[in-house]
C-alpha atoms as a PDB file:
ATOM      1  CA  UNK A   1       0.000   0.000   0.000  1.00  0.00           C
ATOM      2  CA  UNK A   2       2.604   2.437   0.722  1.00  0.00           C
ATOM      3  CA  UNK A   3       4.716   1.917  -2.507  1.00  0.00           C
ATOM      4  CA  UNK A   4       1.555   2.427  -4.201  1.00  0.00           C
ATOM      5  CA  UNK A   5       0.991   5.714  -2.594  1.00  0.00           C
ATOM      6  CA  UNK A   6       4.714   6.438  -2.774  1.00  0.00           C
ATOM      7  CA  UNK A   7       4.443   5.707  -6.577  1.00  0.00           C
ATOM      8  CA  UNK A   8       1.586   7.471  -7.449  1.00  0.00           C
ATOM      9  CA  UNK A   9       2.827  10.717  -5.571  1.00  0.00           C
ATOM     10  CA  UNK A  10       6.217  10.193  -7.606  1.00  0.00           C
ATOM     11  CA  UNK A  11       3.892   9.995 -11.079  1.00  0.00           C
ATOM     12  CA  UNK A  12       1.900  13.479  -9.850  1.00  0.00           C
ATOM     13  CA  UNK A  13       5.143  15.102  -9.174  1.00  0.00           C
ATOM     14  CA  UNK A  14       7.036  14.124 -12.692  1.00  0.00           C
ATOM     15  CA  UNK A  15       3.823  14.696 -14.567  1.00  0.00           C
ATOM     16  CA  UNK A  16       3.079  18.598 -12.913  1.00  0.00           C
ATOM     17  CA  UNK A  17       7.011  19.064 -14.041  1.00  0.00           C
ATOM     18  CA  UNK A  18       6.338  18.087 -17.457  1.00  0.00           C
ATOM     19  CA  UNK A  19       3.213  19.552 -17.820  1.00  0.00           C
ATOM     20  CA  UNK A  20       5.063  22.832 -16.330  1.00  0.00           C
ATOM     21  CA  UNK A  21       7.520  22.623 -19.008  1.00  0.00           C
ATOM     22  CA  UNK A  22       5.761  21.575 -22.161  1.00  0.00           C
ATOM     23  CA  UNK A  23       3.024  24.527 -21.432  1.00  0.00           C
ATOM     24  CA  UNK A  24       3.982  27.223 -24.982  1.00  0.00           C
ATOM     25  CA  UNK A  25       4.231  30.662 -24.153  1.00  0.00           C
ATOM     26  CA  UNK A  26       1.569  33.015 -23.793  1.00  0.00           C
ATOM     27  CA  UNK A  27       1.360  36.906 -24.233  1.00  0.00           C
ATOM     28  CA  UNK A  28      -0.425  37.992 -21.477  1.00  0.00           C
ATOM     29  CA  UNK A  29      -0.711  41.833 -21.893  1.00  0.00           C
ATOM     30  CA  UNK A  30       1.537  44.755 -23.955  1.00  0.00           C
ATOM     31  CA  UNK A  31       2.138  48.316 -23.340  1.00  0.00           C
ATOM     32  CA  UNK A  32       3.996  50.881 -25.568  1.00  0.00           C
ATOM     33  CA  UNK A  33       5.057  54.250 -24.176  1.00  0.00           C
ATOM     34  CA  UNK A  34       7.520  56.889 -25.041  1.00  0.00           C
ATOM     35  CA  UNK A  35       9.930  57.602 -22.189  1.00  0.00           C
ATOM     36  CA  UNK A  36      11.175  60.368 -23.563  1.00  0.00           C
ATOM     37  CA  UNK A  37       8.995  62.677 -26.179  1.00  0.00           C
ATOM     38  CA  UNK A  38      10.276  64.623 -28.671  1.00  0.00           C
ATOM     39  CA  UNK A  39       9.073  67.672 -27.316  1.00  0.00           C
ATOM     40  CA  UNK A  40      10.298  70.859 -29.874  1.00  0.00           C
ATOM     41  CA  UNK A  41      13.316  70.124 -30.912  1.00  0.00           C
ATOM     42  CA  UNK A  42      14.338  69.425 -34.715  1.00  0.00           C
ATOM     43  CA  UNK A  43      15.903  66.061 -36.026  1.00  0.00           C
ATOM     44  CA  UNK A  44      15.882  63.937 -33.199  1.00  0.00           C
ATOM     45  CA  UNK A  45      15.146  59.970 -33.046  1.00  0.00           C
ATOM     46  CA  UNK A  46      12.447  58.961 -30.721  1.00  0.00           C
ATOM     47  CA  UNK A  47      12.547  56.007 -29.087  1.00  0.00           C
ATOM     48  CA  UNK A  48       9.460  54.275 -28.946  1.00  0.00           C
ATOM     49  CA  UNK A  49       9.413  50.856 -25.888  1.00  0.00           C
ATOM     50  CA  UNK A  50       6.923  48.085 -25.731  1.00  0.00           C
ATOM     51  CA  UNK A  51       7.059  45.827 -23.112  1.00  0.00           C
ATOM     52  CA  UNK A  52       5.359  42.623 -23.100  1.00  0.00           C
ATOM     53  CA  UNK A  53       4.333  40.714 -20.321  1.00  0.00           C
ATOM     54  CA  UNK A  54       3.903  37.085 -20.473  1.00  0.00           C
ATOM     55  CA  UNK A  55       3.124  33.678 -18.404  1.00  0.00           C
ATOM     56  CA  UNK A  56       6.888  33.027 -18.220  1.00  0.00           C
ATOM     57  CA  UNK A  57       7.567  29.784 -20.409  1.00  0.00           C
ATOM     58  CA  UNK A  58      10.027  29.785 -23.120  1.00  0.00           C
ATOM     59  CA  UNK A  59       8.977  30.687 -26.601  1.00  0.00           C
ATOM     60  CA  UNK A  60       9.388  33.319 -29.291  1.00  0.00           C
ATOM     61  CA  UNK A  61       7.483  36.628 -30.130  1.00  0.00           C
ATOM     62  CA  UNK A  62       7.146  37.512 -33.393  1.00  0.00           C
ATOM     63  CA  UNK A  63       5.971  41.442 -33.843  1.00  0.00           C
ATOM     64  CA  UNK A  64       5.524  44.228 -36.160  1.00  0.00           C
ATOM     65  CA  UNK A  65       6.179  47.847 -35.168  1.00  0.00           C
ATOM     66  CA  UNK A  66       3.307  49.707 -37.120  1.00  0.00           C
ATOM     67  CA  UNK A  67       4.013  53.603 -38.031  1.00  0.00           C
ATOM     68  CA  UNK A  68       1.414  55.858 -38.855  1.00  0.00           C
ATOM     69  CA  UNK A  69       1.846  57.072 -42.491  1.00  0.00           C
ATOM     70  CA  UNK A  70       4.578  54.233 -43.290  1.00  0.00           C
ATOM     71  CA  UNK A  71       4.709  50.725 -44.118  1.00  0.00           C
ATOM     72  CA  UNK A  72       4.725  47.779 -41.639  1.00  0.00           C
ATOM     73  CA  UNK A  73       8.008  47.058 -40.463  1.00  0.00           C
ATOM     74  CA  UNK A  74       9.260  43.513 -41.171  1.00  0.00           C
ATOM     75  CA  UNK A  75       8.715  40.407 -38.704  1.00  0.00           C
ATOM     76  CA  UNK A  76      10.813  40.677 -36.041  1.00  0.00           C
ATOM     77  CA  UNK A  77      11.535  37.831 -33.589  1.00  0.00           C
ATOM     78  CA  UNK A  78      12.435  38.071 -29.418  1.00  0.00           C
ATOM     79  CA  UNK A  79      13.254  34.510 -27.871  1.00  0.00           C
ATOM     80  CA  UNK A  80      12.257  34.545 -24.581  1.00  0.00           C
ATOM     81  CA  UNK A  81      13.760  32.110 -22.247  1.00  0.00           C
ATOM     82  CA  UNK A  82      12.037  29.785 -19.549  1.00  0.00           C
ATOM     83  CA  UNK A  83      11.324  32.386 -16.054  1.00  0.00           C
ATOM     84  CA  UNK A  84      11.251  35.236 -18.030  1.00  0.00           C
ATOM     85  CA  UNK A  85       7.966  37.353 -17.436  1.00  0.00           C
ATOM     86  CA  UNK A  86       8.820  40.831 -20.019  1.00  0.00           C
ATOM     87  CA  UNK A  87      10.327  41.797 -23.222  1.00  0.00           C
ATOM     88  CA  UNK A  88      11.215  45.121 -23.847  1.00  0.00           C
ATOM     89  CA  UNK A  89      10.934  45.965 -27.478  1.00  0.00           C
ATOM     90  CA  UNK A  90      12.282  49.202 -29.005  1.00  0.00           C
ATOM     91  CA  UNK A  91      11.284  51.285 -32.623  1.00  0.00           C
ATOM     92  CA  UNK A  92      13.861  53.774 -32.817  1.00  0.00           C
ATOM     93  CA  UNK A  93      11.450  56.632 -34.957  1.00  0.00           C
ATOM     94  CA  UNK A  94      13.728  59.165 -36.916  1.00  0.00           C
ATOM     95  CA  UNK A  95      12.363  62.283 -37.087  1.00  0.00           C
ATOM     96  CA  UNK A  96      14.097  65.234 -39.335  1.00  0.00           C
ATOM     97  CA  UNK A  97      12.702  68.711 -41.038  1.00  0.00           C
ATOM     98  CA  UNK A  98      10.717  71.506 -40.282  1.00  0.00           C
ATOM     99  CA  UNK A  99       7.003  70.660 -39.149  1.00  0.00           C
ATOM    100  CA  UNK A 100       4.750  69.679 -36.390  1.00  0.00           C
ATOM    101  CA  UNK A 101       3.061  65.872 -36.618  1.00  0.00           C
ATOM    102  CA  UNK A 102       0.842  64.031 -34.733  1.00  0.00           C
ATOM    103  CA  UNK A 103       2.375  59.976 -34.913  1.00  0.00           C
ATOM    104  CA  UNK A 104       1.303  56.901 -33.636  1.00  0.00           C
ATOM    105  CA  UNK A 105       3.376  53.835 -32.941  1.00  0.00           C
ATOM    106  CA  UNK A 106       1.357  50.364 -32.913  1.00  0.00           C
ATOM    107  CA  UNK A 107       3.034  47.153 -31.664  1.00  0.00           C
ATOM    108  CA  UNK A 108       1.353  44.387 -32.969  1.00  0.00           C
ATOM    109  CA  UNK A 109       2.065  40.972 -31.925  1.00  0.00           C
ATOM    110  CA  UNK A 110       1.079  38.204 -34.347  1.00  0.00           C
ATOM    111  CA  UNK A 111       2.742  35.112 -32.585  1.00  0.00           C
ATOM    112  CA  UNK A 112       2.507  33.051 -30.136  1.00  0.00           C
ATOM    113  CA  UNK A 113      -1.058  35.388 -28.835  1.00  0.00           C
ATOM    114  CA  UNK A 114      -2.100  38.295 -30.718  1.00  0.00           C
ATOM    115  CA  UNK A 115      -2.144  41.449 -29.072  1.00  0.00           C
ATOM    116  CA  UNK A 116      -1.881  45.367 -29.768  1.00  0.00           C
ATOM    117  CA  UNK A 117      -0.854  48.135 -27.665  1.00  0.00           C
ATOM    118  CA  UNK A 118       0.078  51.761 -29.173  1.00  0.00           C
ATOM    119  CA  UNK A 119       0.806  55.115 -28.249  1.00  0.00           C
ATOM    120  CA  UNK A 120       0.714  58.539 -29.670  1.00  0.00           C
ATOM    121  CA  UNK A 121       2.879  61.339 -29.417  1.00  0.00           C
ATOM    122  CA  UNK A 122       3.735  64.949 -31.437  1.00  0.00           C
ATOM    123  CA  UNK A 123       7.020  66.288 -33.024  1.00  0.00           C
ATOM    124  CA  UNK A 124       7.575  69.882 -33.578  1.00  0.00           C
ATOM    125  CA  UNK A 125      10.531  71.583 -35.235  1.00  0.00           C
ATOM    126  CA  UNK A 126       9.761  74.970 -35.624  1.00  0.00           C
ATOM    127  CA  UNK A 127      13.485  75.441 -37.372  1.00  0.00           C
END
């Protein structure tokens, strides 16, 4: 009786450890801010962070930065590795000439669970 017990305690154990390991990774929310806003200066480059928050297993994101008034950016990839909870993702926007604008930066996250987040922000170079 108590090797059976023993046994089937050892079987619970291995199987919540595999289950633990085999789970895929999740996105579980996304934010995207601008630290630092361009505020009125002329040429600058804005940098643009999403961070992604996620169950913790190991996986890759694969993303898009999205730019109002351009195209898509290509598929980029992040590998995440087992215990870790947050990417940080950076667009590095490149702003140059005389003009005020009102932009919006989109990350999209296609893989492994859609999301969006964006933010929106204003450049002004009076020259």
């Amino acid at each position: 009786m108590l090797s059976t017990v023993l046994t089937l305690a050892l079987v619970v154990i291995v199987g919540l450890y595999l289950w633990e390991r085999i789970q895929p990774l999740e996105v579980d929310s996304a934010t995207v801010a601008v630290p630092a806003p361009p505020g009125d200066r002329c040429g600058v480059v804005v940098d643009v962070v999403g961070t992604v928050r996620t169950n913790g297993n190991a996986g890759t994101l694969r993303y898009q930065w999205l730019r109002s008034g351009a195209e898509p950016s290509a598929v980029l990839t992040e590998h995440l590795a087992r215990g870790q909870r947050t990417a940080t993702l950076h667009l590095r926007w490149t702003f140059d000439g005389v003009g005020a604008a009102t932009e919006t930066a989109t990350l999209n996250i296609t893989e492994p669970t859609p999301a969006q987040a964006s933010t929106t922000f204003r450049y002004v170079c009076r020259g």
